[in-house]
Protein backbone atom coordinates (compact mmCIF):
# COMPACT_ATOMS: atom_id res chain seq x y z
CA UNK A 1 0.00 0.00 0.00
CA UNK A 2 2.68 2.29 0.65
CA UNK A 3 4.73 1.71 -2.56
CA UNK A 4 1.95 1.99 -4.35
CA UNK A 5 1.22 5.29 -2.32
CA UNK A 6 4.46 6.82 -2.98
CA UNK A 7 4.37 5.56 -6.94
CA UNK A 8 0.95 7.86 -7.12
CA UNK A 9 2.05 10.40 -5.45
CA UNK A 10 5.43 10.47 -7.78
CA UNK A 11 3.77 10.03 -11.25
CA UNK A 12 1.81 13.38 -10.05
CA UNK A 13 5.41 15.05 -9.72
CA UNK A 14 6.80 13.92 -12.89
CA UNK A 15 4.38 13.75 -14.78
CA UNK A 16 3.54 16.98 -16.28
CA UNK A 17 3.98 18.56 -19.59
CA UNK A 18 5.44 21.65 -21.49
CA UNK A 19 1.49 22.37 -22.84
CA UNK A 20 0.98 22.63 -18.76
CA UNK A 21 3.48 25.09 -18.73
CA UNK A 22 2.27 27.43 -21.80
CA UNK A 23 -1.07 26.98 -20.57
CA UNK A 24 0.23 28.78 -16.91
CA UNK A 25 2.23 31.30 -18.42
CA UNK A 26 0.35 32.71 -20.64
CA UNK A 27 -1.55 36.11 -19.50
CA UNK A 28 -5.08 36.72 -20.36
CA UNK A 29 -7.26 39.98 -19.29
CA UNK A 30 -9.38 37.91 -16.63
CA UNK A 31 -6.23 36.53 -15.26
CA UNK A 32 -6.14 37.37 -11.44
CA UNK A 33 -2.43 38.65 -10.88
CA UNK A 34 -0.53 40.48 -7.67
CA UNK A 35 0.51 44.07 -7.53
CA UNK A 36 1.53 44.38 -4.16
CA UNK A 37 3.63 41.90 -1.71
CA UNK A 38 4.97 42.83 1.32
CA UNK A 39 5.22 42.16 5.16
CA UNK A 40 6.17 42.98 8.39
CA UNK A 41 9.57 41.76 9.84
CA UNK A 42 9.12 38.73 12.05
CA UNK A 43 9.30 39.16 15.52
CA UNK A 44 10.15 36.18 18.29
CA UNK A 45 6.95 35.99 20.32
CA UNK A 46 6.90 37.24 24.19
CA UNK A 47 10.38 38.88 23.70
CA UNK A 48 10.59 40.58 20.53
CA UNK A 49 9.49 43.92 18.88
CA UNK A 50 6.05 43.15 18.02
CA UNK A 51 5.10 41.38 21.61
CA UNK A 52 3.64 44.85 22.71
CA UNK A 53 1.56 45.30 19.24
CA UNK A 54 -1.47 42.74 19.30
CA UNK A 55 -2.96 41.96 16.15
CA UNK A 56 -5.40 44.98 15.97
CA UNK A 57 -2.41 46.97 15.86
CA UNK A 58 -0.12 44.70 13.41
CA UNK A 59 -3.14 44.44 10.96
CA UNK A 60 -3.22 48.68 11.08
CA UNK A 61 0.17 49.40 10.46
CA UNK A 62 0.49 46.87 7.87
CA UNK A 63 -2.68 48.47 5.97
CA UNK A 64 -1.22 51.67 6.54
CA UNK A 65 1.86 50.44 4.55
CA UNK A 66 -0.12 49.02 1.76
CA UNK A 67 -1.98 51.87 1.24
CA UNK A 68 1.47 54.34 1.18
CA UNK A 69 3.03 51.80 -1.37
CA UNK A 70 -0.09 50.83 -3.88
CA UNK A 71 0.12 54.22 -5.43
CA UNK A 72 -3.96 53.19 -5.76
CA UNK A 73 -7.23 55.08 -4.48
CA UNK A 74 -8.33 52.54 -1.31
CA UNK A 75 -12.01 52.82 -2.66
CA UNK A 76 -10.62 50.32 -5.30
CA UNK A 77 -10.04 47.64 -3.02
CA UNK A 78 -13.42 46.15 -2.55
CA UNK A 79 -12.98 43.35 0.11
CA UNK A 80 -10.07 42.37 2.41
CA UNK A 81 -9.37 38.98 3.71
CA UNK A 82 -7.05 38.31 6.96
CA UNK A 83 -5.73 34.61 7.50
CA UNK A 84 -5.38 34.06 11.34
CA UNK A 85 -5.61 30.98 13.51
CA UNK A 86 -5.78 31.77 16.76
CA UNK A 87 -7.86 35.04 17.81
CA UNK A 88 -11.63 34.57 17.83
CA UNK A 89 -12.09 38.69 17.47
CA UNK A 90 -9.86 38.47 14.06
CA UNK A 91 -12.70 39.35 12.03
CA UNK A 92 -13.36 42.98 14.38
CA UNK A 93 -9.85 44.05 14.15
CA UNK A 94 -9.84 43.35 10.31
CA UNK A 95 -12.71 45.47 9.74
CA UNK A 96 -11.85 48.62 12.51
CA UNK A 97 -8.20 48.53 11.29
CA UNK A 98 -9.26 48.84 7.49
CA UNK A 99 -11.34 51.67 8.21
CA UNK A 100 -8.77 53.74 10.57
CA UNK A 101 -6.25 53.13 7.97
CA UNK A 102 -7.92 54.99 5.71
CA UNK A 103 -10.12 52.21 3.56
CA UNK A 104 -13.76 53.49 2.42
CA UNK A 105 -17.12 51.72 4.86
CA UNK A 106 -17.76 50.28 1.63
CA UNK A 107 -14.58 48.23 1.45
CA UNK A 108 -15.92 44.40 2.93
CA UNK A 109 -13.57 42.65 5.47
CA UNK A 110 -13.31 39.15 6.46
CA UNK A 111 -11.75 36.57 8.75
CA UNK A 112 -10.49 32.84 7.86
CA UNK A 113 -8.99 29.94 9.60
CA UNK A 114 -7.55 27.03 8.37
CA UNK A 115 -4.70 26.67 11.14
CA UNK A 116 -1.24 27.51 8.94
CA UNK A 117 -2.50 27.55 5.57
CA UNK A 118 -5.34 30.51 6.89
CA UNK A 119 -2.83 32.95 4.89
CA UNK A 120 -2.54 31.15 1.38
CA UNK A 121 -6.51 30.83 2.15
CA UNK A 122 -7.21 34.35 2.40
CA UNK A 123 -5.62 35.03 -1.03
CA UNK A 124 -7.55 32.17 -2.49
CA UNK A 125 -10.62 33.54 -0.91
CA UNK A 126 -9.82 36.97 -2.62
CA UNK A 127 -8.45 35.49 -6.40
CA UNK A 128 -11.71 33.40 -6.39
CA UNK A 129 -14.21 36.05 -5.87
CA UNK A 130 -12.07 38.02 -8.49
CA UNK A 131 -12.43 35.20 -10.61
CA UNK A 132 -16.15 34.55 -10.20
CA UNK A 133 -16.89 38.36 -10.99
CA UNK A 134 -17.78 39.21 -7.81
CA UNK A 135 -15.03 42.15 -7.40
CA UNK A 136 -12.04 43.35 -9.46
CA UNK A 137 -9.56 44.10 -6.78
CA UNK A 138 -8.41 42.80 -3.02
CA UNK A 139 -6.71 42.55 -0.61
CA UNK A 140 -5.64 39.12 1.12
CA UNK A 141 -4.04 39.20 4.56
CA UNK A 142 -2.09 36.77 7.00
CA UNK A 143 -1.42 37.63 10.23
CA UNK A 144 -0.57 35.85 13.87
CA UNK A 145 0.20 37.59 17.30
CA UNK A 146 1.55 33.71 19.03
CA UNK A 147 2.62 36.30 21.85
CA UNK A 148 -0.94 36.24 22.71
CA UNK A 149 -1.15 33.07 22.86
CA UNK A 150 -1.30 29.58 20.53
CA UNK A 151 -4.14 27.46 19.17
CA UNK A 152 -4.12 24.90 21.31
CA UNK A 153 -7.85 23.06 22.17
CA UNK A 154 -9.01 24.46 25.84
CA UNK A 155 -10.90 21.31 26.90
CA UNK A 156 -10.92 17.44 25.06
CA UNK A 157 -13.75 16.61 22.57
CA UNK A 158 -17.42 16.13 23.19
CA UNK A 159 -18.16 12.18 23.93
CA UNK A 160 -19.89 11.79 20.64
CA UNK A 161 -16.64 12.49 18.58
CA UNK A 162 -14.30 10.50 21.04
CA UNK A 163 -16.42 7.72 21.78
CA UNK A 164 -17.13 7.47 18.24
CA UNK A 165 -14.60 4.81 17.09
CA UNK A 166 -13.24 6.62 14.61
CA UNK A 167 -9.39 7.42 15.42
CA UNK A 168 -8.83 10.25 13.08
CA UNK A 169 -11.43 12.07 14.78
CA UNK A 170 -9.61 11.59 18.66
CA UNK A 171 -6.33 12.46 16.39
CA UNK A 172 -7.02 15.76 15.64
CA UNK A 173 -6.34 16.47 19.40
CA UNK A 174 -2.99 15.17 18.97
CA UNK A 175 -0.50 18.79 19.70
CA UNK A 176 1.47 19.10 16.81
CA UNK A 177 4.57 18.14 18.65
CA UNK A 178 3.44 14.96 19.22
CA UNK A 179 2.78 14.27 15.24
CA UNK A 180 6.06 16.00 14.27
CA UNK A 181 7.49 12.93 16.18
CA UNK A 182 5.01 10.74 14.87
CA UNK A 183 6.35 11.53 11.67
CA UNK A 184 10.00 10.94 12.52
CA UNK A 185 9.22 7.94 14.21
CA UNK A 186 6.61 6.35 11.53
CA UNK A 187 9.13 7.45 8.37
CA UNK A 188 12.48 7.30 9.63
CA UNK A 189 13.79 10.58 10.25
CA UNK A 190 16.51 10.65 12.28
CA UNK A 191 17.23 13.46 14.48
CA UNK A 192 20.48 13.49 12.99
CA UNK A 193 18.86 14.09 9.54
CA UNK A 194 16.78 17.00 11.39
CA UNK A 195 19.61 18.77 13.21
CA UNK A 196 21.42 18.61 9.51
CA UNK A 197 18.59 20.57 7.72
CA UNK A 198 18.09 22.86 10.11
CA UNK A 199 21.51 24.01 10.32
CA UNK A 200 21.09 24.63 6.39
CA UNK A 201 17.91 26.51 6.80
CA UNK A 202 19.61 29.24 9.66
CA UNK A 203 22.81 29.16 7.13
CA UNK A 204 20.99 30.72 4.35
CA UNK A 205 18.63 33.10 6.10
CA UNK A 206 22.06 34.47 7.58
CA UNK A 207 22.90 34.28 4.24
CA UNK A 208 20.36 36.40 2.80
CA UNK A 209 20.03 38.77 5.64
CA UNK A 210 23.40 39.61 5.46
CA UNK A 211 23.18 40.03 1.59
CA UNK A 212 19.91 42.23 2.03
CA UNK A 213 17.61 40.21 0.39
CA UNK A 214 14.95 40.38 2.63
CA UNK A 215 14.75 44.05 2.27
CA UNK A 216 12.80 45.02 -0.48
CA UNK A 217 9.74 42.36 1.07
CA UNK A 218 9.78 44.36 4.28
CA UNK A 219 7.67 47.22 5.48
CA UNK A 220 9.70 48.35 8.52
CA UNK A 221 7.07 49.69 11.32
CA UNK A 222 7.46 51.89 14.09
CA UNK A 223 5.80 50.30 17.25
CA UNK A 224 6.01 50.66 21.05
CA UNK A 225 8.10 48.52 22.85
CA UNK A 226 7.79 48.25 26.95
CA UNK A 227 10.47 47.60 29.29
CA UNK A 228 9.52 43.97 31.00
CA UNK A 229 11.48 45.33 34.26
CA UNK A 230 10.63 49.09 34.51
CA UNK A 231 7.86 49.38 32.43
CA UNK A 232 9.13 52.34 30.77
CA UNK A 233 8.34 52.36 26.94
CA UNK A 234 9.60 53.32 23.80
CA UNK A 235 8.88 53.99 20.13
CA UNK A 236 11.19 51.68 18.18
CA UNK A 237 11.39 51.02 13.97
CA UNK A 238 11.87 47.22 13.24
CA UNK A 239 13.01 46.45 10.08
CA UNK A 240 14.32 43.19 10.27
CA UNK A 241 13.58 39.97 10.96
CA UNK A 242 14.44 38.44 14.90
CA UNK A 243 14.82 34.70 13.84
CA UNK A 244 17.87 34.15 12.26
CA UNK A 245 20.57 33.19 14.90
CA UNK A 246 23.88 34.03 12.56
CA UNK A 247 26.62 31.47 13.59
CA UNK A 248 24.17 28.41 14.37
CA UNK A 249 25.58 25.23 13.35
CA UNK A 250 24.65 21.38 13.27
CA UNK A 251 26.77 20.81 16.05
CA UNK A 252 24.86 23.38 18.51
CA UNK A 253 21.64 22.24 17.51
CA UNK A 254 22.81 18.37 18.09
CA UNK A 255 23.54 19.55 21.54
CA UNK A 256 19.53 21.06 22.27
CA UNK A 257 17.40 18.94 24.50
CA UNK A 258 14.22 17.43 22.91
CA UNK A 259 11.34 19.31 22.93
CA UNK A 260 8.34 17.00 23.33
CA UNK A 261 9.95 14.12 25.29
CA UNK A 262 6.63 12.85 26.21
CA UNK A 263 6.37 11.61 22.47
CA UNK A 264 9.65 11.04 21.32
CA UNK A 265 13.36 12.45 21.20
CA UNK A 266 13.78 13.70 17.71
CA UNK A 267 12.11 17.13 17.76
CA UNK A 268 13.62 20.09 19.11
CA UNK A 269 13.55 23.90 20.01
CA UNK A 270 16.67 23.85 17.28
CA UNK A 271 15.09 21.47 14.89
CA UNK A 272 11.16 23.29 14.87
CA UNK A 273 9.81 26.43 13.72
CA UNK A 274 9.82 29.82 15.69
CA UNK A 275 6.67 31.22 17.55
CA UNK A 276 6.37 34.32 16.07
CA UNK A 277 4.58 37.46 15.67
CA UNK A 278 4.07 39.17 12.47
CA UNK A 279 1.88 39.74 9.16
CA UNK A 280 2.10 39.88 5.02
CA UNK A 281 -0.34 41.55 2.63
CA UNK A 282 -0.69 40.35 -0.91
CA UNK A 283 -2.77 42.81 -3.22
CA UNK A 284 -5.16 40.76 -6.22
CA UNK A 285 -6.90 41.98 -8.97
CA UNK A 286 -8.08 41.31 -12.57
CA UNK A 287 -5.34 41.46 -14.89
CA UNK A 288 -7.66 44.28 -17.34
CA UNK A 289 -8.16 46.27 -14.09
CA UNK A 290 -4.17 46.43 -12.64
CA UNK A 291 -3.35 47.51 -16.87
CA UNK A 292 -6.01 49.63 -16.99
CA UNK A 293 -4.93 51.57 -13.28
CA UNK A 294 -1.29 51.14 -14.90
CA UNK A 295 -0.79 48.95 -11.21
CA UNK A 296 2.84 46.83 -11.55
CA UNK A 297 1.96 43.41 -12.05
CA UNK A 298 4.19 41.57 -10.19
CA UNK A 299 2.65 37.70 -10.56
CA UNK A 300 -0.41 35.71 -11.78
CA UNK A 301 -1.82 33.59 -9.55
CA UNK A 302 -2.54 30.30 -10.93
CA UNK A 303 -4.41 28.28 -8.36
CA UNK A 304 -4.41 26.71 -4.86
CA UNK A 305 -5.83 23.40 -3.87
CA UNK A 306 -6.15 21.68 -0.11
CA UNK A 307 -5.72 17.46 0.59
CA UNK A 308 -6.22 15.62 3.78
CA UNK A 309 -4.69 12.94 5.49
CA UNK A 310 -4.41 11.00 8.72
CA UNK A 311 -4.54 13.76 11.43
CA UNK A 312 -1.59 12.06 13.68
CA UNK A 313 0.81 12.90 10.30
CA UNK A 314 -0.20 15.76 9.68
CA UNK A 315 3.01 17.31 8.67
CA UNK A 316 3.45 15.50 5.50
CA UNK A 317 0.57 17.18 4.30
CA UNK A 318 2.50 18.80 1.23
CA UNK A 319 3.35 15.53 0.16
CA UNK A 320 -0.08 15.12 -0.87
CA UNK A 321 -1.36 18.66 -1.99
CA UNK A 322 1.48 19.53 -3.70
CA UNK A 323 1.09 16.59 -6.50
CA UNK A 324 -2.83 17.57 -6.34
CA UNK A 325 -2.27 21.73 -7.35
CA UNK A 326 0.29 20.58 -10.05
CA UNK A 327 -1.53 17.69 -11.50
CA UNK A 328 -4.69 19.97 -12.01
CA UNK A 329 -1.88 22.39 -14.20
CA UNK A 330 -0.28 19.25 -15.82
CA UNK A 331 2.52 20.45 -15.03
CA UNK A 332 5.97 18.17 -12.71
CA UNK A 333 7.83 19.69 -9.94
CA UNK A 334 10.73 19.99 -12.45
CA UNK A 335 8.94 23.30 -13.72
CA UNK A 336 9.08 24.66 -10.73
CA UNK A 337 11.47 27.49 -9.90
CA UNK A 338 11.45 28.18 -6.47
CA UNK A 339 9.71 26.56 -3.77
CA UNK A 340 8.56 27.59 -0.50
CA UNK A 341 7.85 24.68 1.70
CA UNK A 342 6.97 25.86 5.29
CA UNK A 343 9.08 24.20 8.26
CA UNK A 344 7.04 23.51 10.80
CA UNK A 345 9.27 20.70 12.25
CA UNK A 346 12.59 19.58 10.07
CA UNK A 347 10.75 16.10 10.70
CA UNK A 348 8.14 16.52 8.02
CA UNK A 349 10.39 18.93 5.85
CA UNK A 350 12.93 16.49 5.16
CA UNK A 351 10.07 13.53 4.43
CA UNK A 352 8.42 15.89 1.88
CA UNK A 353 12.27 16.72 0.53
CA UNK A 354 13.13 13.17 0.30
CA UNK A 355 9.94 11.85 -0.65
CA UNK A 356 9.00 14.63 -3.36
CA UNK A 357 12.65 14.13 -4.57
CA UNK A 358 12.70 18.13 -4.61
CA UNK A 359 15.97 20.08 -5.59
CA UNK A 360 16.90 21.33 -2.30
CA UNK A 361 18.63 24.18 -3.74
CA UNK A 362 15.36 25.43 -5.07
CA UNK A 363 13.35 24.57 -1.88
CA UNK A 364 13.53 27.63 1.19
CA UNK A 365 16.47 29.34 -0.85
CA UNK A 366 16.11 32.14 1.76
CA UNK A 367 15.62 29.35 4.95
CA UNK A 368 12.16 28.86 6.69
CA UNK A 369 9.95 28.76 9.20
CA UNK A 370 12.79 26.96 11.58
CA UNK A 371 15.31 29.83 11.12
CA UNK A 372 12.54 32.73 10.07
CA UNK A 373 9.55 31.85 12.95
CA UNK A 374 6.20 30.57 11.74
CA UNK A 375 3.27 33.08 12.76
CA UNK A 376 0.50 30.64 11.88
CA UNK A 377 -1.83 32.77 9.72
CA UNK A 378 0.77 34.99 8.52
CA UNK A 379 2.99 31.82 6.90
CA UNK A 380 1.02 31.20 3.64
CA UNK A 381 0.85 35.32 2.47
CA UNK A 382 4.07 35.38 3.91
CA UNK A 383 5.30 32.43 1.70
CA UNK A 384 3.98 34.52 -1.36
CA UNK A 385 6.20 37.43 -0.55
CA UNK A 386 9.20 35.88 -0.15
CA UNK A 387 9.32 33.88 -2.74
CA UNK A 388 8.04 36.24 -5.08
CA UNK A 389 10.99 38.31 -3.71
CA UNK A 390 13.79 35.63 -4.65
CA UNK A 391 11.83 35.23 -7.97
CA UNK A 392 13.02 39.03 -8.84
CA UNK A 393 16.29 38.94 -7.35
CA UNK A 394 17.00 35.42 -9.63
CA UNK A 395 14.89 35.97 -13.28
CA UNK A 396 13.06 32.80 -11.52
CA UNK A 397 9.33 32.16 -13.51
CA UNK A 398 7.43 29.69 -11.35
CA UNK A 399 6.78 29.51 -7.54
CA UNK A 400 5.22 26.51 -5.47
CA UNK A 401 4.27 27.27 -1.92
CA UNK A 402 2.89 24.69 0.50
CA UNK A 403 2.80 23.99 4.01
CA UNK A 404 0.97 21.54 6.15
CA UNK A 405 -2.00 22.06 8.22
CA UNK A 406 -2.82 20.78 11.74
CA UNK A 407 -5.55 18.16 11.99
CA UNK A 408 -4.16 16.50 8.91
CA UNK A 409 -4.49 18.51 5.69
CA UNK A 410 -2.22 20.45 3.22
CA UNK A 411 -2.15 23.27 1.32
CA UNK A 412 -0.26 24.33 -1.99
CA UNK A 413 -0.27 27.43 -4.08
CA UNK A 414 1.36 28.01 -7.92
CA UNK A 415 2.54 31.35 -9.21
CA UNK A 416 3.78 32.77 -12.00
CA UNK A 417 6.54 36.17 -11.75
CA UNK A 418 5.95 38.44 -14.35
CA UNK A 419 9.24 40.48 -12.94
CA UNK A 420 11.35 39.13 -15.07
């Protein structure tokens, strides 16, 4: 069953063709394309610069931002969409922060949730009401303050789902700790294997912090900071991200204690993502309307799809979406440029590395979620900028992003750069 699983999933990956790749490329005037990316700098949760700026206040300043950089009249933008997992008032501070940044009462705003994908959601959300007619231009937000706290279940199930014999259900409990060593346990990957990747994925966000890359994705932010100790506060400008830890090697991170040694030895504070606090915008509209506004198209966005799986492996949810998007676009993973695959553990990283045969020079050029931080409704806009980013800075055409979701799903997103 598993061979034959693997062969499936495989033949999806290879299997694509160059009329795929015409087909995705070329522009049309209904085509639904980005004129906008950018985000805040990422900020370690409970101790960095954003831990005094809850998500009312991230979503403003970030809207303030896109509004100063769209060079576009905000009555244009006809809904907004924010991706968050983990505050029930998300939908409020959407709405009151689009209006006191300056967006019209007619401008619609929204809320979504579907745990780390909730950011690659809300631009889906956006590109398919663009698609179906329903507006011509919007904005899609993702956005997670973890310093106020995770997503973590507040009391078990009701009776009738755990008594209910069906062990995917119970699963979903399962924290994700516990299924990142699931997966390292159930597929063979060794904590050697995870200390290894990680070390990669701090080297070459040191790398491209150093070299600047990160800079022209950024909207730096002025925010208030508070003195833990004396209380006193201060107005500070962040413009860079708080994750990277320049100098980390395989060596220190072999040394780090596990993590979650209630399930299993293999997952670390070294070898997992950050929690973080931060937020990306991604601006959509028709293709006709960004010419016609003379609005620099940056990408098309070609299409997102969702799979689920067994809830206690969650992680290797890309493994399955990821053939799903690009069989829809006949198209292999060959095609594909650049890839950003979110690391929410190394364990299920290097599974869907090894196991999607991916070029790991193409996949998290700029490092991930383990050396970056993974604000859970931020990742999937988040994703969008930064690859789209690396896509300029290289002449690169085609972006893949994907990222797994708790309770056993995945997510995956395709994009074209027109910045060439």
């Amino acid at each position: 069953m598993a061979t034959e699983r693997l062969s499936s999933i495989l033949s999806h990956v290879t299997g694509g063709s160059k009329s795929g790749l015409s087909a995705i490329t070329q522009k049309h005037p209904d085509d639904v394309v980005i004129t906008l990316a950018i985000r805040t700098p990422l900020a370690k949760g409970m101790k960095g610069g954003l831990k005094d700026t809850p998500l009312d206040g991230m979503v403003y300043k970030l809207l303030v931002e896109v509004l100063k950089k769209a060079n576009l009249d905000p009555q244009m933008i006809e809904d907004i969409c924010l991706g968050n997992v983990s505050d029930p008032k998300a939908a409020y501070y959407v709405r009151a922060a689009s209006l006191a940044a300056g967006f019209p009462n007619t401008t619609g705003a929204s809320s979504c949730n579907r745990f780390c994908s909730s950011g690659l959601k809300a631009v889906q959300d956006i590109a398919n009401q663009i698609s179906m007619g329903s507006i011509e231009c919007g904005l899609a937000l993702g956005a997670e303050h973890m310093t106020s706290g995770g997503d973590r279940l507040t009391r078990p199930f009701v009776d009738e789902i755990l008594n209910s014999g069906v062990q995917d259900a119970v699963d979903c409990m399962q924290p994700m700790g516990q299924t990142s060593e699931n997966v390292g346990r159930d597929f063979e990957i060794s904590r050697d294997a995870q200390d290894r990747y990680s070390a990669e994925s701090y080297a070459r966000a040191e790398r491209a912090q150093k070299a600047g890359w990160f800079d022209d994705e950024i909207a730096p932010i002025k925010v208030n900071l508070k003195d833990p100790k004396t209380g006193e506060e201060k107005t500070v400008t962040l413009n860079k991200d708080e994750g990277p830890r320049w100098g980390t090697t395989y060596e220190g991170l072999s040394k780090i204690r596990p993590a979650f040694p209630e399930y299993g030895d293999r997952s670390t504070g070294g070898n997992s993502s950050q929690v973080t606090d931060g937020a990306a915008a991604v601006l959509l509209m028709r293709r006709s309307k960004a010419e016609e506004m003379r609005q620099p198209i940056l990408a098309k966005f070609v299409g997102a799809t969702v799979a689920g799986l067994a809830p206690r492996i969650m992680g290797i949810g890309p493994s399955i979406a990821i053939p799903k998007l690009l069989g829809k676009f006949k198209i292999n993973l060959e095609d594909c440029d650049i890839i950003e695959l979110n690391e929410a553990f190394a364990s299920m990283a290097v599974y869907c590395l090894n196991t999607l045969k991916i070029d790991h020079a193409k996949m998290n050029p700029r490092g991930g979620a383990i050396a970056l931080g993974h604000p859970l409704g931020c990742t999937g806009a988040r994703q969008i900028v930064t690859g789209l980013s690396e896509a300029r800075r290289t002449k690169k055409k085609i972006l893949l992003t994907s990222m797994c979701i708790g309770t056993g799903q995945g997510m995956a997103g395709l994009f074209v750069n027109e910045q060439l």
